[in-house]
Protein backbone atom coordinates (compact mmCIF):
# COMPACT_ATOMS: atom_id res chain seq x y z
CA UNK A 1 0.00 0.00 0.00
CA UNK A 2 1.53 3.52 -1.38
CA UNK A 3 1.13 5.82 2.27
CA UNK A 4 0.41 9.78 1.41
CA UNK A 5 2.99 12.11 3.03
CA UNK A 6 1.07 14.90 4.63
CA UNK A 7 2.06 18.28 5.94
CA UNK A 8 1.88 20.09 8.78
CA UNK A 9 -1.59 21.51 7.84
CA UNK A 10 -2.77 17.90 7.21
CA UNK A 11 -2.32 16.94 10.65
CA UNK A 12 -4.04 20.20 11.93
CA UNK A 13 -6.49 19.37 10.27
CA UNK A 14 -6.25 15.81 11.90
CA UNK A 15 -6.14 17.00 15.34
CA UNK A 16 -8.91 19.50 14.55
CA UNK A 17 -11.37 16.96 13.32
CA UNK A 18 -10.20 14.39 16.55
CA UNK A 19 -10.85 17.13 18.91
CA UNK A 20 -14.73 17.77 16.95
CA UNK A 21 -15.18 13.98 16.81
CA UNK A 22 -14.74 13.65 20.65
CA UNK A 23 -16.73 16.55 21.58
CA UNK A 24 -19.84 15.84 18.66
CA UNK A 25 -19.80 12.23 19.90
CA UNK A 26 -20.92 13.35 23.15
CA UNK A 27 -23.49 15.66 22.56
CA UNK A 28 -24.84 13.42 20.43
CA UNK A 29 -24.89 9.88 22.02
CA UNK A 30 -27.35 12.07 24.84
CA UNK A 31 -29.32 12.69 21.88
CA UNK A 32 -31.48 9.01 22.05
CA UNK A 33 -34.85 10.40 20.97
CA UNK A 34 -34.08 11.80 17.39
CA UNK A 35 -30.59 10.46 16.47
CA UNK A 36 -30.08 6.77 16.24
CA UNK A 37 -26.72 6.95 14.28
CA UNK A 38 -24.19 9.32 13.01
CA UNK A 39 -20.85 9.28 10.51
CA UNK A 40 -18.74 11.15 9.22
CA UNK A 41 -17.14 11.51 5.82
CA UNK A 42 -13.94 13.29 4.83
CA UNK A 43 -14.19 13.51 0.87
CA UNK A 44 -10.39 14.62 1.29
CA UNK A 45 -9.13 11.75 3.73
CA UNK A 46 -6.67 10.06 1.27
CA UNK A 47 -6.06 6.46 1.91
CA UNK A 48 -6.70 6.15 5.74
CA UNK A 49 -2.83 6.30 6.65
CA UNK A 50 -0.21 8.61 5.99
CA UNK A 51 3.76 9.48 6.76
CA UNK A 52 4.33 12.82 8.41
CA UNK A 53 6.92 14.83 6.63
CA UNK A 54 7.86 16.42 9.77
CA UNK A 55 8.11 13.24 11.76
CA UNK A 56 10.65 11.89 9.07
């Protein structure tokens, strides 16, 4: 499998949308009577895994 290398503003962006995640995942698991499932999509995710280019 051929990894993406991302940038800095790729893992912003990373730790952005972790930080959401955790935070939307809360509000909405107390959320029983209207939502009975959530996901979310990243149309710009790449393949899943990546190699930082400032971890290298």
């Amino acid at each position: 499998m051929k990894l993406d290398q991302i940038g800095i503003w790729s893992e912003t962006k990373l730790e952005i949308i972790k930080k959401y995640a955790g935070a939307y995942t809360t509000v909405l698991s107390k959320q029983t009577t209207w939502c009975k499932g959530y996901a979310y999509i990243d149309a710009f995710a790449g393949a899943g895994m990546h190699i930082s280019k400032t971890k290298c």
